[in-house]
PDB file of N, CA and C in Angstrom:
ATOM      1  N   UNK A   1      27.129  19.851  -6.985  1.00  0.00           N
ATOM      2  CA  UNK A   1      27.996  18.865  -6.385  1.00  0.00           C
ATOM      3  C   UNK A   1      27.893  18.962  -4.863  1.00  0.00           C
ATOM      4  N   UNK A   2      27.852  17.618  -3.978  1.00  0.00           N
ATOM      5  CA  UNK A   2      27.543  18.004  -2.736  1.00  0.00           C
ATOM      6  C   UNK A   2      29.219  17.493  -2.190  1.00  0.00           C
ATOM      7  N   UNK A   3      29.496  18.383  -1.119  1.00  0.00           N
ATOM      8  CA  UNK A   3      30.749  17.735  -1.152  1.00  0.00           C
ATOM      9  C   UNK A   3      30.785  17.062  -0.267  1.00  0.00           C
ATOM     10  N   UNK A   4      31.580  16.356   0.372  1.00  0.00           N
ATOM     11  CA  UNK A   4      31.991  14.596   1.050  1.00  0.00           C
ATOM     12  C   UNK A   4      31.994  15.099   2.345  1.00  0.00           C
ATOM     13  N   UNK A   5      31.825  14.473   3.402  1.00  0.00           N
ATOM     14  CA  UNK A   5      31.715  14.953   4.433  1.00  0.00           C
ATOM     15  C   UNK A   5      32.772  13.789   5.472  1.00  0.00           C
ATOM     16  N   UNK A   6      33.937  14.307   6.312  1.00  0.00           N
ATOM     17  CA  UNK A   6      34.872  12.740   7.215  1.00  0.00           C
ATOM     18  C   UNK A   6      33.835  12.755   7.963  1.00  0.00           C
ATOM     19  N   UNK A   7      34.347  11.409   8.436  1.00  0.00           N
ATOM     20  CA  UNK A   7      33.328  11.076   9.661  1.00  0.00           C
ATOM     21  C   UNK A   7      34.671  10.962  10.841  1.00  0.00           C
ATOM     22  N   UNK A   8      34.978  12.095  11.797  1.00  0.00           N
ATOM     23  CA  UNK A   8      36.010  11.393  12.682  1.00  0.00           C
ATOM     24  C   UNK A   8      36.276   9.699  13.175  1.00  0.00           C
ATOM     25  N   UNK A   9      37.010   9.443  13.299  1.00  0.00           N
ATOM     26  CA  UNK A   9      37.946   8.006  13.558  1.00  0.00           C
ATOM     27  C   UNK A   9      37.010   7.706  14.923  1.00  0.00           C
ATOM     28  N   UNK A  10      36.466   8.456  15.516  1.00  0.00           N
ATOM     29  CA  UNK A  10      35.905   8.205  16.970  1.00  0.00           C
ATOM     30  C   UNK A  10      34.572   7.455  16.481  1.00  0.00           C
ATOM     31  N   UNK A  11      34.056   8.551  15.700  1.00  0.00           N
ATOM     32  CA  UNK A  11      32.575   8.433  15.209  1.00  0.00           C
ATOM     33  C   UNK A  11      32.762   7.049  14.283  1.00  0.00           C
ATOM     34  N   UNK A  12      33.595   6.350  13.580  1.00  0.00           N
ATOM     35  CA  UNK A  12      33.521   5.620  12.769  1.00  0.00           C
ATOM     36  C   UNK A  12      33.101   4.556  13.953  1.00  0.00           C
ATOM     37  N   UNK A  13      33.961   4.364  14.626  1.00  0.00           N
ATOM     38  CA  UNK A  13      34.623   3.060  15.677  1.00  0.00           C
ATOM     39  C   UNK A  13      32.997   2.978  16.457  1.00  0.00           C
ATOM     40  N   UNK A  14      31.745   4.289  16.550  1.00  0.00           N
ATOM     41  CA  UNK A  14      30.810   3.646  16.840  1.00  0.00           C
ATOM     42  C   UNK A  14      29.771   3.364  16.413  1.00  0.00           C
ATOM     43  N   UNK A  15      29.910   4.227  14.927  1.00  0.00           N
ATOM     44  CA  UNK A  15      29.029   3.279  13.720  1.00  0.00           C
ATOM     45  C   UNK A  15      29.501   1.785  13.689  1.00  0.00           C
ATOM     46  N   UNK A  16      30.568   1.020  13.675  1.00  0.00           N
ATOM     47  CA  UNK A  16      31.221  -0.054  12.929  1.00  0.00           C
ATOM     48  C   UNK A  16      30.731  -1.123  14.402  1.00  0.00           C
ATOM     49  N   UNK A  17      30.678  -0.153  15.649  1.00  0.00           N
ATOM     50  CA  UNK A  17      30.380  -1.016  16.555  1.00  0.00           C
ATOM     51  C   UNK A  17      28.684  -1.114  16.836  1.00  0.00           C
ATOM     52  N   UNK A  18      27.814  -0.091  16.460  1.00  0.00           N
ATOM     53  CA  UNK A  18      26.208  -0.195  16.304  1.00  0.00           C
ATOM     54  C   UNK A  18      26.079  -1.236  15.396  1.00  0.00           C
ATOM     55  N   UNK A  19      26.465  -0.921  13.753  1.00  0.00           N
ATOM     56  CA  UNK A  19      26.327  -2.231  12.775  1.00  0.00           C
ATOM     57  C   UNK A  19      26.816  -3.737  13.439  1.00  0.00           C
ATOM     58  N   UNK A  20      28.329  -3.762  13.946  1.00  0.00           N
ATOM     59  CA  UNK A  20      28.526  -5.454  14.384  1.00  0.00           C
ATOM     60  C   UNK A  20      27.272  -5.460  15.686  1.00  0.00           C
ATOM     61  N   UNK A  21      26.520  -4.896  16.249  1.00  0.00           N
ATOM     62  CA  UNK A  21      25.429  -5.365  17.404  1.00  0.00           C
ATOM     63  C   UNK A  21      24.157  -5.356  16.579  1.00  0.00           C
ATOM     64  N   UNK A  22      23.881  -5.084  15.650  1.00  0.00           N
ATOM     65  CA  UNK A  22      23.028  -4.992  15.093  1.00  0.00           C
ATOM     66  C   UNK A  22      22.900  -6.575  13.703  1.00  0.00           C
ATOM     67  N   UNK A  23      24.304  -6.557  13.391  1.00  0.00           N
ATOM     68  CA  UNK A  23      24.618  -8.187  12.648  1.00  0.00           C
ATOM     69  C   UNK A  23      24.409  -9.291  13.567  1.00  0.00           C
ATOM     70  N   UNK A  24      25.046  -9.166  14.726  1.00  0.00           N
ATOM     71  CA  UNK A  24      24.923 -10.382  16.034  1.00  0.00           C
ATOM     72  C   UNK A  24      23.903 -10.200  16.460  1.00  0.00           C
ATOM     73  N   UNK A  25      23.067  -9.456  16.852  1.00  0.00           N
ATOM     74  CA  UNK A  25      21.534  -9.645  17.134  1.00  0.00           C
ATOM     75  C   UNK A  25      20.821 -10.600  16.411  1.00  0.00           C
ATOM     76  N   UNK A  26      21.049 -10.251  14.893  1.00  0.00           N
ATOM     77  CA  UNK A  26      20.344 -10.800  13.787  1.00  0.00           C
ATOM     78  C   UNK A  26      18.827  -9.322  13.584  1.00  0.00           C
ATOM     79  N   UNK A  27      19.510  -8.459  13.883  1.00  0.00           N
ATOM     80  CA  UNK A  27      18.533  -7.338  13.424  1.00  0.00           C
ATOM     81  C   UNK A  27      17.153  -7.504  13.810  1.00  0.00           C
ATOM     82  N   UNK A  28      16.965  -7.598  14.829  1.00  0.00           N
ATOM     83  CA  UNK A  28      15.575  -7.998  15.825  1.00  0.00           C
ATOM     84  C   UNK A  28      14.796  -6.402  15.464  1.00  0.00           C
ATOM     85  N   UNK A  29      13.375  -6.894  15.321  1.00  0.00           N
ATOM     86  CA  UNK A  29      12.602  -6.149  15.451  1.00  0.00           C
ATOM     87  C   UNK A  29      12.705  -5.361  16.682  1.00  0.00           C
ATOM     88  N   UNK A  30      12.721  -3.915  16.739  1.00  0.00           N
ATOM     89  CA  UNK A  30      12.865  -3.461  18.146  1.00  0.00           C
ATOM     90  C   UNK A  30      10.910  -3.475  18.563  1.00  0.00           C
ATOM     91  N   UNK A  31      10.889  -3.426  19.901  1.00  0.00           N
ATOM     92  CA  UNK A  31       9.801  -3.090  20.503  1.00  0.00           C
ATOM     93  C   UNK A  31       8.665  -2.091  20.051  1.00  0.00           C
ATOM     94  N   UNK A  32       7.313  -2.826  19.867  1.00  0.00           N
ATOM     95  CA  UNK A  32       6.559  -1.479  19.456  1.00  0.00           C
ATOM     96  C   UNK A  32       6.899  -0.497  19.942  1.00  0.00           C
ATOM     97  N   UNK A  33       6.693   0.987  19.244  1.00  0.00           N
ATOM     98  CA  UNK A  33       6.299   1.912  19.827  1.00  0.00           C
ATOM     99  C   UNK A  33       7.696   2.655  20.441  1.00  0.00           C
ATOM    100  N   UNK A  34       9.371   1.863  20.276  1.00  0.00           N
ATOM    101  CA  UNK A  34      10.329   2.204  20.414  1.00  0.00           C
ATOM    102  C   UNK A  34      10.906   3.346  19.496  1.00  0.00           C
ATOM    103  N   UNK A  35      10.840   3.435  18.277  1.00  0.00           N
ATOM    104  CA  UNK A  35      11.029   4.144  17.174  1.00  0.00           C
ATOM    105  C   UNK A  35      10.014   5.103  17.231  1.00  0.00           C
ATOM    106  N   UNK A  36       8.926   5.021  17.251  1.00  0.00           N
ATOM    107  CA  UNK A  36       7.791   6.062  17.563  1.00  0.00           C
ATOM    108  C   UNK A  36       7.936   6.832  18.584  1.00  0.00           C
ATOM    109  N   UNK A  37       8.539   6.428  19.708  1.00  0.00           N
ATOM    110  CA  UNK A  37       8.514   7.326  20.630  1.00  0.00           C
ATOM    111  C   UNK A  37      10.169   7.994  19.882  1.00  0.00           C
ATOM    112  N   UNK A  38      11.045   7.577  19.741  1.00  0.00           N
ATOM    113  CA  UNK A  38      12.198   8.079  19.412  1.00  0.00           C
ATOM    114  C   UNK A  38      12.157   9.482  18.703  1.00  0.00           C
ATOM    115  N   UNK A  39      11.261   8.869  17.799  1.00  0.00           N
ATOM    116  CA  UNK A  39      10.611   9.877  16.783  1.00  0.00           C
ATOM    117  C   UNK A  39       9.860  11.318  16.854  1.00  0.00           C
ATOM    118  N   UNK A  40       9.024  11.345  18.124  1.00  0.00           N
ATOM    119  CA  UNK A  40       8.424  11.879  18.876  1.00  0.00           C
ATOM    120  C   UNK A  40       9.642  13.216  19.386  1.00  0.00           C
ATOM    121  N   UNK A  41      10.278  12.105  20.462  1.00  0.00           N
ATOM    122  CA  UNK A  41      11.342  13.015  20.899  1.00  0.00           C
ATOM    123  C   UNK A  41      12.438  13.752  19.944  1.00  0.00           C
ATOM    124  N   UNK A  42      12.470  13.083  19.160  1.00  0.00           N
ATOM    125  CA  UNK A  42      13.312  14.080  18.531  1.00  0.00           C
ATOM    126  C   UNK A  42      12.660  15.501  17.439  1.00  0.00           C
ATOM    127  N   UNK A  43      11.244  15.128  16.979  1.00  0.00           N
ATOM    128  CA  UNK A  43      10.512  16.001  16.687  1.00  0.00           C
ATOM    129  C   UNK A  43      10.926  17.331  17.408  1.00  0.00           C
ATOM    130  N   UNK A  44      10.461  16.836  19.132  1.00  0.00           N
ATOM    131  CA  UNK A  44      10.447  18.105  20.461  1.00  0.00           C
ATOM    132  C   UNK A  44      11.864  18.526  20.109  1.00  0.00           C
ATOM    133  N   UNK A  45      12.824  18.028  20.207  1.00  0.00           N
ATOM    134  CA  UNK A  45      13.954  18.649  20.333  1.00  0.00           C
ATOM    135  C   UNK A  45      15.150  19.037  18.780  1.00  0.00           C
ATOM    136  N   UNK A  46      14.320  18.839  17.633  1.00  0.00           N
ATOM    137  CA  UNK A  46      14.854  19.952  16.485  1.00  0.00           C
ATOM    138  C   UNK A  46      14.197  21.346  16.568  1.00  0.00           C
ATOM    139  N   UNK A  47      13.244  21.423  16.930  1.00  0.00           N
ATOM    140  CA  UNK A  47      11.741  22.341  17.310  1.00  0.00           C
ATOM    141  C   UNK A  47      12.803  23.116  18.431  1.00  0.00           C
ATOM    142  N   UNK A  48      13.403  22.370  19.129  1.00  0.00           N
ATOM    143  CA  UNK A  48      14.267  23.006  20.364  1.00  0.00           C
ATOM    144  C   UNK A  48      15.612  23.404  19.363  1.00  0.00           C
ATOM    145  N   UNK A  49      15.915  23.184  18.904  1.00  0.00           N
ATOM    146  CA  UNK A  49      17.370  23.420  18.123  1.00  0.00           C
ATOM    147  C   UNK A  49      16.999  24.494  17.337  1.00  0.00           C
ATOM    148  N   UNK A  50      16.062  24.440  16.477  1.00  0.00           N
ATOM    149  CA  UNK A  50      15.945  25.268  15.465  1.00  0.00           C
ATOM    150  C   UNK A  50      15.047  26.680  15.953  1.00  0.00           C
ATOM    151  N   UNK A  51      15.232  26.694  17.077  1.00  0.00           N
ATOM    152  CA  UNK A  51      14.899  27.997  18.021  1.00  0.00           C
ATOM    153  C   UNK A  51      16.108  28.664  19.027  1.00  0.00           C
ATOM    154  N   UNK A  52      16.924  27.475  18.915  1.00  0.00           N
ATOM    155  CA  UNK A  52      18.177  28.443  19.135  1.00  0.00           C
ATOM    156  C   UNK A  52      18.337  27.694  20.966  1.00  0.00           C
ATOM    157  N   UNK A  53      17.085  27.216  21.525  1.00  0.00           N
ATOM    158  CA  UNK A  53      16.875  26.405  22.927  1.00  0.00           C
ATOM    159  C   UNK A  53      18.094  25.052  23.269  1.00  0.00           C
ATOM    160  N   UNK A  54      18.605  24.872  21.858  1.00  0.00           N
ATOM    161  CA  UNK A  54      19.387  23.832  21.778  1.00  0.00           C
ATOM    162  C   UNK A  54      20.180  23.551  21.174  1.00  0.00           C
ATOM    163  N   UNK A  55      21.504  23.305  21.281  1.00  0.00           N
ATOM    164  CA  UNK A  55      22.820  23.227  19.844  1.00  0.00           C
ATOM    165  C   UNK A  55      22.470  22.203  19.416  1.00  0.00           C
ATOM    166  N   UNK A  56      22.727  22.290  17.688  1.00  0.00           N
ATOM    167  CA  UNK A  56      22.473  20.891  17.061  1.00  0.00           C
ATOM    168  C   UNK A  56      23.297  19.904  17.241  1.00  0.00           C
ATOM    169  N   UNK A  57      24.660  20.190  17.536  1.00  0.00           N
ATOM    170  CA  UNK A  57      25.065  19.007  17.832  1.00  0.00           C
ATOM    171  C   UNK A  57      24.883  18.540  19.494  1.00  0.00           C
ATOM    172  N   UNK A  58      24.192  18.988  19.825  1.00  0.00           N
ATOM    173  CA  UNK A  58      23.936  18.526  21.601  1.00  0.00           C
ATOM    174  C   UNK A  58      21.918  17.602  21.260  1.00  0.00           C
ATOM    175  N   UNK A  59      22.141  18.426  20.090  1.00  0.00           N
ATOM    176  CA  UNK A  59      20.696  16.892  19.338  1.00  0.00           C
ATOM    177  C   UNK A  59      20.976  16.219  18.788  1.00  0.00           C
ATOM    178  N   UNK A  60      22.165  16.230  17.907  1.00  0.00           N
ATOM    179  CA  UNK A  60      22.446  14.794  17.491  1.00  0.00           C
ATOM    180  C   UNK A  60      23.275  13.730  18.467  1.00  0.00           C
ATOM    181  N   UNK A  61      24.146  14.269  19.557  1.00  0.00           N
ATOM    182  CA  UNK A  61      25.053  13.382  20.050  1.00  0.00           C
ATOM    183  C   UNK A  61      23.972  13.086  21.096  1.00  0.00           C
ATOM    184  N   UNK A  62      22.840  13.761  21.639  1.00  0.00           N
ATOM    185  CA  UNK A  62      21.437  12.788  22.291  1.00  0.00           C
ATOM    186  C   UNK A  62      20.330  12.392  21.329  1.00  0.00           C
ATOM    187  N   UNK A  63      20.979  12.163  20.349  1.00  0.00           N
ATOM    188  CA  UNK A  63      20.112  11.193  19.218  1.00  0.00           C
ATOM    189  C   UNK A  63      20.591   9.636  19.176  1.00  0.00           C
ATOM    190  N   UNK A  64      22.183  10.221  19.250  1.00  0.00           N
ATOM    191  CA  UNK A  64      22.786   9.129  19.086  1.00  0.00           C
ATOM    192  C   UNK A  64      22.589   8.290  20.284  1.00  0.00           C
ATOM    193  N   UNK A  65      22.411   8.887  21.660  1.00  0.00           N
ATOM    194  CA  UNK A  65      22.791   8.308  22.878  1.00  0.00           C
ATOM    195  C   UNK A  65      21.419   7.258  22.913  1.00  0.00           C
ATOM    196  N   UNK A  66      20.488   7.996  22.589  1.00  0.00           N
ATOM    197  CA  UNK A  66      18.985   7.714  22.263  1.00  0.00           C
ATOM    198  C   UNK A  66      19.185   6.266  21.518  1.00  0.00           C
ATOM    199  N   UNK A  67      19.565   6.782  20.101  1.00  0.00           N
ATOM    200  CA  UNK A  67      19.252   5.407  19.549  1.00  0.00           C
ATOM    201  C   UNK A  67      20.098   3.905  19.834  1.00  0.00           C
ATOM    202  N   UNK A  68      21.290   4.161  20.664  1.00  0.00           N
ATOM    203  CA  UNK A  68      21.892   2.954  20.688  1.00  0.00           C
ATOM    204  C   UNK A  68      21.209   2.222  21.949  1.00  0.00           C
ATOM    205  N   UNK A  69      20.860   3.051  22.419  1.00  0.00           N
ATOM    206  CA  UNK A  69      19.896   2.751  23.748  1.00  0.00           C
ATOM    207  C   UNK A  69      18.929   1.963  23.538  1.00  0.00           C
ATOM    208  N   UNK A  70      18.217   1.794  21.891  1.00  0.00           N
ATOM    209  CA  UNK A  70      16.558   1.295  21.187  1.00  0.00           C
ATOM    210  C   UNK A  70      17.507  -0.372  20.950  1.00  0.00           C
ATOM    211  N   UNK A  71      16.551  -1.248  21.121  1.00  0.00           N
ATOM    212  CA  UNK A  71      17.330  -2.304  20.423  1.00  0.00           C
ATOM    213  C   UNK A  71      17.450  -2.680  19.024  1.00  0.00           C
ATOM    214  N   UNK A  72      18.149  -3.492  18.907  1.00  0.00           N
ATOM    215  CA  UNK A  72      19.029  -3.136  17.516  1.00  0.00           C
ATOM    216  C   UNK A  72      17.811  -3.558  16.241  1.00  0.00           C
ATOM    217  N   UNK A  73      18.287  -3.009  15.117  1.00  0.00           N
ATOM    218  CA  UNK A  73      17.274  -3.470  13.843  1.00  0.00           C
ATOM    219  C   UNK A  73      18.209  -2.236  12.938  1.00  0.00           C
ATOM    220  N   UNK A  74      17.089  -2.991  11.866  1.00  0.00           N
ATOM    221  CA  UNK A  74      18.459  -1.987  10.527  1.00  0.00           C
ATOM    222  C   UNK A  74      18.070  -0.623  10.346  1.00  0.00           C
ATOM    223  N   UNK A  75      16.337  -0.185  10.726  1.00  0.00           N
ATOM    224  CA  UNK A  75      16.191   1.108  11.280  1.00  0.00           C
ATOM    225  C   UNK A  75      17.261   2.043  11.633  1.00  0.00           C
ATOM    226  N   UNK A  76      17.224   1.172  12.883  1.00  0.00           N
ATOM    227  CA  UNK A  76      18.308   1.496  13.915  1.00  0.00           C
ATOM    228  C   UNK A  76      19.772   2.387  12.954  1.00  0.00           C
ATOM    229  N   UNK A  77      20.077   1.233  12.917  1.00  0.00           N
ATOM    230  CA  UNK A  77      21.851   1.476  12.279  1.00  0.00           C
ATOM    231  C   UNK A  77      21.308   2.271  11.395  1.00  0.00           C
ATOM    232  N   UNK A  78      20.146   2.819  10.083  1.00  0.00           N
ATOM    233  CA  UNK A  78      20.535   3.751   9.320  1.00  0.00           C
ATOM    234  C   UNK A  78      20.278   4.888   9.993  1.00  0.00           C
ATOM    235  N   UNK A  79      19.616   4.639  11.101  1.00  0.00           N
ATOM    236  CA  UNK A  79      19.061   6.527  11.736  1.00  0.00           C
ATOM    237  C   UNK A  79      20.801   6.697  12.297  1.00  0.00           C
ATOM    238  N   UNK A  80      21.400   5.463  13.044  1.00  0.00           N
ATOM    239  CA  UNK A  80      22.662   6.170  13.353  1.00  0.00           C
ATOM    240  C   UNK A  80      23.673   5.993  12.429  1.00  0.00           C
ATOM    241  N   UNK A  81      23.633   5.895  11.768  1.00  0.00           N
ATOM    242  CA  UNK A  81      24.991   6.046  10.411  1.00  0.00           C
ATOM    243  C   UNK A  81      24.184   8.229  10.190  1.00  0.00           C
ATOM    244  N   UNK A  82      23.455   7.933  10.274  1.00  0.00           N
ATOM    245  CA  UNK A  82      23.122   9.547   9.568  1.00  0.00           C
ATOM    246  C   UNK A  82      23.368  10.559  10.848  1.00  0.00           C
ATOM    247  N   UNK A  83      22.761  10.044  11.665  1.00  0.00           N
ATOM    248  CA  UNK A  83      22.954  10.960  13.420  1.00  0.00           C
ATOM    249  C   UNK A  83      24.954  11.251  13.138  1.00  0.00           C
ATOM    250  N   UNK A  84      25.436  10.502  13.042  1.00  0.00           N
ATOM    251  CA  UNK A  84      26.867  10.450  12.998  1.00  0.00           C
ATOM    252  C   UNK A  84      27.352  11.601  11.773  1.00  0.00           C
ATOM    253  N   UNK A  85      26.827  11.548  10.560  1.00  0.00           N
ATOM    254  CA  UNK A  85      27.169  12.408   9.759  1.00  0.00           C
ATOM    255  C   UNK A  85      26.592  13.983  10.057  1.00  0.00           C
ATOM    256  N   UNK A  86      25.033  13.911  10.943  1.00  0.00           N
ATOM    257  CA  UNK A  86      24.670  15.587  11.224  1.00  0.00           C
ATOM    258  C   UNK A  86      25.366  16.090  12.147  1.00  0.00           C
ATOM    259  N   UNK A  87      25.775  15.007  13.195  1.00  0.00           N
ATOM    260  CA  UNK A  87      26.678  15.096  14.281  1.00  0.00           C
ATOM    261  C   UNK A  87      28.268  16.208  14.107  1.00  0.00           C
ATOM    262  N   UNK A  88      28.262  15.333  12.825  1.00  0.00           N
ATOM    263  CA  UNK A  88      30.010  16.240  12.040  1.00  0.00           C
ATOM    264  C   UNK A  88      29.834  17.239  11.522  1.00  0.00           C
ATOM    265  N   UNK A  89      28.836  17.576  10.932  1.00  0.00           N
ATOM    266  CA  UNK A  89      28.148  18.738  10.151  1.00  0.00           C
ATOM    267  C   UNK A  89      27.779  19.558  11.283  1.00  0.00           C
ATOM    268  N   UNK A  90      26.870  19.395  12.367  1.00  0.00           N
ATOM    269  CA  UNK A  90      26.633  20.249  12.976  1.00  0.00           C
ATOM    270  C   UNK A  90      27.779  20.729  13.912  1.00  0.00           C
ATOM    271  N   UNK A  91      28.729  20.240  13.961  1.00  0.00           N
ATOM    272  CA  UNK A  91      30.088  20.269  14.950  1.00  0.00           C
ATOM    273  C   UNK A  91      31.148  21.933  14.154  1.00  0.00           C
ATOM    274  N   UNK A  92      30.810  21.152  12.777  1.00  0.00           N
ATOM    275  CA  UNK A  92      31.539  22.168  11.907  1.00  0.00           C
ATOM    276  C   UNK A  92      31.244  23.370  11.794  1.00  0.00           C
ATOM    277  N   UNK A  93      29.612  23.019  11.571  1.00  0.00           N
ATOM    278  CA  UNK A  93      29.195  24.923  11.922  1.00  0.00           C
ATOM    279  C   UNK A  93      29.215  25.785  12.855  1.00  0.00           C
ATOM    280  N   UNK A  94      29.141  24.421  14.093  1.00  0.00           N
ATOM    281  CA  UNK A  94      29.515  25.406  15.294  1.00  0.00           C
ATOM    282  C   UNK A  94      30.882  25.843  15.846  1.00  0.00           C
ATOM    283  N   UNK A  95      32.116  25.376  15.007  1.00  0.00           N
ATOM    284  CA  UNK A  95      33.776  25.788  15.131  1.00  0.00           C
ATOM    285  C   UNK A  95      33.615  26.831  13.855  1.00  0.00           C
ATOM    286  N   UNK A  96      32.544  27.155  13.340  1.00  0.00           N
ATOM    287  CA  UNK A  96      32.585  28.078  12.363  1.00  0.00           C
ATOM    288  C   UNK A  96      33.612  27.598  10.876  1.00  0.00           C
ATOM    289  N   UNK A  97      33.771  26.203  10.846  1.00  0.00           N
ATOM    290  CA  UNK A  97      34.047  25.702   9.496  1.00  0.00           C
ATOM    291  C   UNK A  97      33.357  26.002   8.454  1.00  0.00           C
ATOM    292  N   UNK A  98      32.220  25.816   8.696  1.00  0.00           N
ATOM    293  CA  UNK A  98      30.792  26.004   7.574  1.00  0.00           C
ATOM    294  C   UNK A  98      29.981  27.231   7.451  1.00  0.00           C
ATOM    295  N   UNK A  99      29.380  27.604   6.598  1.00  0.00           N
ATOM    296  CA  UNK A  99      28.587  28.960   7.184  1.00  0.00           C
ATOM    297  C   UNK A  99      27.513  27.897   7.405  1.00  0.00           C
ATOM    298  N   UNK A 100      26.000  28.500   8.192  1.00  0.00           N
ATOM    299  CA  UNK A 100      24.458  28.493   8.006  1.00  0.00           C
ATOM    300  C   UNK A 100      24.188  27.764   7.127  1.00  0.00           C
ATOM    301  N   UNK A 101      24.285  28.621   5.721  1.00  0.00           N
ATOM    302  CA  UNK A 101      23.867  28.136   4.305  1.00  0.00           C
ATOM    303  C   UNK A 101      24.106  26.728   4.197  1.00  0.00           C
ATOM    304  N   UNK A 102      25.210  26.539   4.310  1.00  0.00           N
ATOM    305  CA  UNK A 102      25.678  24.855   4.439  1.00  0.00           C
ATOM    306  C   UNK A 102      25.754  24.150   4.988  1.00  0.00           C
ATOM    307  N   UNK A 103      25.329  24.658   6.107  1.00  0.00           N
ATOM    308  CA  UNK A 103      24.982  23.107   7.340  1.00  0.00           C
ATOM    309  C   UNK A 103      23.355  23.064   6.952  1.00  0.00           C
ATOM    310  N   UNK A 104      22.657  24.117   6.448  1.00  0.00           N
ATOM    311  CA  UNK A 104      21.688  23.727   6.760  1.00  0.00           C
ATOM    312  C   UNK A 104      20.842  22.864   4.960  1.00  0.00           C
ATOM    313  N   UNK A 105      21.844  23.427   3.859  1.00  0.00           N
ATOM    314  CA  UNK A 105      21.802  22.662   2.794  1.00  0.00           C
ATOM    315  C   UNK A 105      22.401  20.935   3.542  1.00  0.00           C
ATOM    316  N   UNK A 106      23.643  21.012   3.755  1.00  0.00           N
ATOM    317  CA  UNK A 106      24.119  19.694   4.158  1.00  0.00           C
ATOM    318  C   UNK A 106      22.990  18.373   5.262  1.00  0.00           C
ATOM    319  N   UNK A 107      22.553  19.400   5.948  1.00  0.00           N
ATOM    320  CA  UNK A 107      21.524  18.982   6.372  1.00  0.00           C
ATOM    321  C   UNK A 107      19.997  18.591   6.316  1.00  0.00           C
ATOM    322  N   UNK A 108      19.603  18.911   5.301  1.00  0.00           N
ATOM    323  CA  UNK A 108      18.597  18.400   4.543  1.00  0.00           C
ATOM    324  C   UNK A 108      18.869  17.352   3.771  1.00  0.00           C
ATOM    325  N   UNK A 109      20.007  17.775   3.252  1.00  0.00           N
ATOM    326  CA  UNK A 109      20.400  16.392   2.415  1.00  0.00           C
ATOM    327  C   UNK A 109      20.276  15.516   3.063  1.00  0.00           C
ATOM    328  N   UNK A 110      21.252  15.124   4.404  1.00  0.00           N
ATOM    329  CA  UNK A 110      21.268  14.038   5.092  1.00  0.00           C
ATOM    330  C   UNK A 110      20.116  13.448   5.170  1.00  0.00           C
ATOM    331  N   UNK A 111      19.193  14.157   5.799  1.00  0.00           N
ATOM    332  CA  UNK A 111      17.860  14.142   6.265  1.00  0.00           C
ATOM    333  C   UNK A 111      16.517  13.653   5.056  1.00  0.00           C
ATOM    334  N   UNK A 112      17.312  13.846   4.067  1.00  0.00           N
ATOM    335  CA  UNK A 112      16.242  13.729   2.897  1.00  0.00           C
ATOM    336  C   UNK A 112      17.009  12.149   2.230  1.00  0.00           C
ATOM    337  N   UNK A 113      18.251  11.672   2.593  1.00  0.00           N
ATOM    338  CA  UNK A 113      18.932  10.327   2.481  1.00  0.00           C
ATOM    339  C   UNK A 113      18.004   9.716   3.052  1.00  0.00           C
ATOM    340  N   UNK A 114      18.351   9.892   4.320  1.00  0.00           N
ATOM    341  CA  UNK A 114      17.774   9.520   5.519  1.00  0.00           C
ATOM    342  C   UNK A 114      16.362   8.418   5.134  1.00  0.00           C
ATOM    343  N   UNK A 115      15.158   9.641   4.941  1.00  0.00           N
ATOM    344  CA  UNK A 115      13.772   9.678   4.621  1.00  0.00           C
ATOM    345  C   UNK A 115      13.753   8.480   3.501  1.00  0.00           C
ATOM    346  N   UNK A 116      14.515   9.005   2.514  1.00  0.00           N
ATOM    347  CA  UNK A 116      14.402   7.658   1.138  1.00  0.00           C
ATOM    348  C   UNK A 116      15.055   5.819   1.394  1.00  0.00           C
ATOM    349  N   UNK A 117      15.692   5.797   3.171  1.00  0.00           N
ATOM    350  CA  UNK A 117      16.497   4.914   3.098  1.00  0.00           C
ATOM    351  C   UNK A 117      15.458   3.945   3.858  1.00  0.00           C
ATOM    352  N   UNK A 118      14.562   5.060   4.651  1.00  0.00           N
ATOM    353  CA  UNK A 118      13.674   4.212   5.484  1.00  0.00           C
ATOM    354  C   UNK A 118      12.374   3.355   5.180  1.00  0.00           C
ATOM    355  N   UNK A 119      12.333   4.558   3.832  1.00  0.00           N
ATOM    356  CA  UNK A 119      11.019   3.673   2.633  1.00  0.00           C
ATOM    357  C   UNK A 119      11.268   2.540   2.333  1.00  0.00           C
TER     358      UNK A 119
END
């Protein structure tokens, strides 16, 4: 059983506001090579996290900053609906809510959502 994860009231208000810019756009193709580079960078900087060079949540809340920055498409909104949930997860382990074991189970999961949402 995986268990449920809140999304703080803060974090909702800027998922709900990425999705309405992303509906009023009409979900525009973003720019070649926008997502690729995104992609890129964030490669460098889990590589930085998962060496200890970087807190995970100081990679997801410049994931997030990152992607609202890309223009909008439905890409978009699912990489940040998920940035928002590692965001809470990684927040938790670092107030010591969670052990290791479970941010980093919780975190694959996300990550493995993630992967199947983009296919």
């Amino acid at each position: 059983m995986i268990p449920r994860i809140r999304i703080p009231a803060h974090f909702s208000s800027f998922l709900w506001a990425a999705a309405l810019a992303g509906a009023l756009s009409g979900c525009a193709h973003p720019r070649d090579g926008t997502l690729e580079e995104f992609a890129r960078w964030h490669d460098n900087a889990r590589a930085e996290a998962e060496a200890g060079l970087l807190s995970w949540s100081e990679l997801y809340k410049q994931s997030f900053d990152r992607l609202t920055a890309l223009p909008p498409s439905l890409q978009q909104d699912t990489r940040l609906e998920n940035t928002v949930l590692l965001l809470s997860t990684a927040r938790k382990f670092e107030a010591h809510e969670i052990s290791a074991q479970q941010f980093a189970t919780e975190r694959d999961h996300i990550e493995t959502q993630l992967q199947a949402r983009l296919r």
